[in-house]
Structures are given as structure tokens and as C-alpha cells.
N, C-alpha and C. Protein backbone atom coordinates (compact mmCIF):
# COMPACT_ATOMS: atom_id res chain seq x y z
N UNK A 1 0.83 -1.18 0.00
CA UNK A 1 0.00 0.00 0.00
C UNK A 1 0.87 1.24 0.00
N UNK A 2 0.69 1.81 -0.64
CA UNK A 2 1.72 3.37 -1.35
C UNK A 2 0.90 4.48 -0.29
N UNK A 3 1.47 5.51 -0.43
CA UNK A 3 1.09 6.68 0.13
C UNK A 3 -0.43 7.20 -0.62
N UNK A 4 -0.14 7.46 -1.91
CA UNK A 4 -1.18 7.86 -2.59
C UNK A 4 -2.72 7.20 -2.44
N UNK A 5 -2.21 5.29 -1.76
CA UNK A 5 -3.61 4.57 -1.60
C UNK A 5 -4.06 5.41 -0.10
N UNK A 6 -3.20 5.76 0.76
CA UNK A 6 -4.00 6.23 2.02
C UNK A 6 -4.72 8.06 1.60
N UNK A 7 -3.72 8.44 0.75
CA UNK A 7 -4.41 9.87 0.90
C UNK A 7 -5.48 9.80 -0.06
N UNK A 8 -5.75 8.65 -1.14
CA UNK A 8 -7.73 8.76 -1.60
C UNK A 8 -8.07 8.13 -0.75
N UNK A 9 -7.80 7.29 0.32
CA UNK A 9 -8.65 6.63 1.38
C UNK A 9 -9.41 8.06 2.34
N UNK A 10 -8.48 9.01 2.46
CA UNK A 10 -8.65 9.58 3.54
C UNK A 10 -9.54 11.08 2.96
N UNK A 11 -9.02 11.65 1.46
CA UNK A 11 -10.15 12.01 0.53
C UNK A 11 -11.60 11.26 0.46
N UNK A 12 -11.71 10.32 0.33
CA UNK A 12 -12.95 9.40 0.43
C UNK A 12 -13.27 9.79 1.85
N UNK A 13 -13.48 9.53 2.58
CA UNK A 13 -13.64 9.74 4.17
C UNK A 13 -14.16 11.26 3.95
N UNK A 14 -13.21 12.17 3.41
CA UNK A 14 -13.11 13.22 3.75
C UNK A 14 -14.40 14.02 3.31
N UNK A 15 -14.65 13.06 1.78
CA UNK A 15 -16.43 13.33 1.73
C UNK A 15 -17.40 13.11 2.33
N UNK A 16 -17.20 11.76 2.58
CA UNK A 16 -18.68 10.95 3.03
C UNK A 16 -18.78 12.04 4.78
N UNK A 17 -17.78 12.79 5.39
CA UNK A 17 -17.84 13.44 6.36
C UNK A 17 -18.51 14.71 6.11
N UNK A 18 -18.45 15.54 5.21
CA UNK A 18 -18.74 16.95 4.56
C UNK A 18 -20.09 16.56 4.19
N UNK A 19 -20.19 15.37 3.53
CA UNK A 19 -21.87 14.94 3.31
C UNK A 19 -22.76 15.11 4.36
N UNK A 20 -22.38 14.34 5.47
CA UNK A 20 -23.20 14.15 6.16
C UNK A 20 -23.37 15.12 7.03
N UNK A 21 -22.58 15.87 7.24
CA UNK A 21 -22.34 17.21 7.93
C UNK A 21 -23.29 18.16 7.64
N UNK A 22 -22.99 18.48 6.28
CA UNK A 22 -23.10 19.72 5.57
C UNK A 22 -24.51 19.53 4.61
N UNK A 23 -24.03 18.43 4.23
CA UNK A 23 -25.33 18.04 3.20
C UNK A 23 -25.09 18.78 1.55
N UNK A 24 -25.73 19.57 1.17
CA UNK A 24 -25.65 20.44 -0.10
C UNK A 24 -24.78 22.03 -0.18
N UNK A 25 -24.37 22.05 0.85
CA UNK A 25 -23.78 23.51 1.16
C UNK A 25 -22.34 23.19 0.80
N UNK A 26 -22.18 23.99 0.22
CA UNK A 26 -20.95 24.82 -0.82
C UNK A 26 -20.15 24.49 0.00
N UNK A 27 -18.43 23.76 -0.51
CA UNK A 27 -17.24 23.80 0.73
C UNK A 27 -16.65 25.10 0.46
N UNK A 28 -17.47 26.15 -0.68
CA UNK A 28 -16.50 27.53 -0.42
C UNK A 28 -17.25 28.73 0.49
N UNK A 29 -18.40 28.00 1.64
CA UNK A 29 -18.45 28.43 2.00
C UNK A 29 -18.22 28.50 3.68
N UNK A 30 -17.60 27.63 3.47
CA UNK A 30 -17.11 26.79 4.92
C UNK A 30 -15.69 27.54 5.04
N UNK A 31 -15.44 27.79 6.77
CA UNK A 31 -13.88 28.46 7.02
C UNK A 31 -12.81 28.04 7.01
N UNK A 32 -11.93 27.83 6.84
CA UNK A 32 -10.77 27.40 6.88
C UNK A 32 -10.77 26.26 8.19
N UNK A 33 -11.21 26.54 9.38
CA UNK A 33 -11.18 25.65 10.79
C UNK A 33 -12.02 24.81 10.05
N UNK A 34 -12.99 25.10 9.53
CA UNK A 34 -14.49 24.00 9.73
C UNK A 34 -13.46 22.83 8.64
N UNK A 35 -12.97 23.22 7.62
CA UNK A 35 -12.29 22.43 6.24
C UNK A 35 -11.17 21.44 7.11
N UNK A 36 -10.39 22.30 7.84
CA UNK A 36 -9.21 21.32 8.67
C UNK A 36 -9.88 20.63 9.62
N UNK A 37 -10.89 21.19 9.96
CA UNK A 37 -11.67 19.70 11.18
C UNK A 37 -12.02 18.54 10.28
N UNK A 38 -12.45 19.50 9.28
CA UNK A 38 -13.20 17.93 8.75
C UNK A 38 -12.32 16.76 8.50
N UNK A 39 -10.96 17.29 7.42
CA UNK A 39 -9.97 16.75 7.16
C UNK A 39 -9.37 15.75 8.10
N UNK A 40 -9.21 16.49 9.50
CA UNK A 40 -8.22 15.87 10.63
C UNK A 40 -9.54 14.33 11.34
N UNK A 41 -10.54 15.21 11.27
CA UNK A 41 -11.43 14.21 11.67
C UNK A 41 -11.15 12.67 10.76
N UNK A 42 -11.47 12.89 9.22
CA UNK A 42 -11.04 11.94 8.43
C UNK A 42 -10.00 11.05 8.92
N UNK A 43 -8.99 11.89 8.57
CA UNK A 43 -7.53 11.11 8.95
C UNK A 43 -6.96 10.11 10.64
N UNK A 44 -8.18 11.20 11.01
CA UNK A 44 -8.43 10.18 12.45
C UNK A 44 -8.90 8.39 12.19
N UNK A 45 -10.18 8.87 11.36
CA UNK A 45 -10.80 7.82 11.17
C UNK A 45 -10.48 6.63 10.43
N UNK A 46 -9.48 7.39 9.02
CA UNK A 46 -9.35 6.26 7.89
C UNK A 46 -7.65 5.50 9.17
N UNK A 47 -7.26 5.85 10.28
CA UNK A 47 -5.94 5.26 11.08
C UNK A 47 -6.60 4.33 11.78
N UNK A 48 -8.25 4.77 12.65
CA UNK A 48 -8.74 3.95 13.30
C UNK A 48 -9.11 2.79 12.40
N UNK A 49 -9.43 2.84 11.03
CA UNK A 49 -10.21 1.54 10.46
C UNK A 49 -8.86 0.92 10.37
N UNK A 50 -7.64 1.28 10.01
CA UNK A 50 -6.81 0.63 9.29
C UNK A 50 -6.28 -0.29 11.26
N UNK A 51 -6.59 -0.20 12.05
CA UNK A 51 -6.02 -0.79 13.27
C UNK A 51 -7.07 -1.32 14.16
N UNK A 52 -8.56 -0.82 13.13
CA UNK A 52 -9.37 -2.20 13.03
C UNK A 52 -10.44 -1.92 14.87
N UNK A 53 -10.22 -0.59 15.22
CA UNK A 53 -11.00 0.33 16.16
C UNK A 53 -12.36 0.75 15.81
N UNK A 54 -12.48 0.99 14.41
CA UNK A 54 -13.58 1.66 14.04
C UNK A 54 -14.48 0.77 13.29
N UNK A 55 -15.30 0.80 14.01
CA UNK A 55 -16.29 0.08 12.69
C UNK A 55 -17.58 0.79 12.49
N UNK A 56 -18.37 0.93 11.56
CA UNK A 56 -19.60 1.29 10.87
C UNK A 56 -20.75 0.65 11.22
């Protein structure tokens, strides 16, 4: 597994989070904090699945 497979893992994540969040609202209208939460939140999550903590 390459680098590039974790950062669309964590892109993927990084939607299905903004979806459910946000729903239809514009990410240009979201602040800079709200964009890096979401992100960090992701990256939280796609570490927990990969060590098998997180499940759905």
C-alpha cells in the first residue's frame, strides 16, 4: 500500500464526512477551521479503520 492509496482513502472519508455534515452547502463556503476539522477528523478515522477500532 503506497502513500497515494491512504491519501484517496482519507479524501474518500473526507467526503462521506462533509456529506453528512453539511449536506448540499458549498465547501467555499465553509472556514478554513471548519475544512481542517473535517480533514483531521477523516484522517483520524481512515488510522482507526486501518487498526481495526472503528467500525460502521
Amino acid at each position: 500500500m503506497g502513500e497515494s492509496y491512504i491519501v484517496r482513502e482519507i479524501s474518500e472519508e473526507t467526503k462521506r464526512l462533509y456529506q453528512k455534515r453539511y449536506g448540499k452547502r458549498s465547501p467555499s463556503t465553509l472556514s478554513t477551521q471548519e475544512l481542517d476539522d473535517i480533514t483531521t477528523e477523516a484522517g483520524k478515522r481512515v488510522q482507526d479503520k486501518r487498526k481495526g477500532r472503528l467500525v460502521e
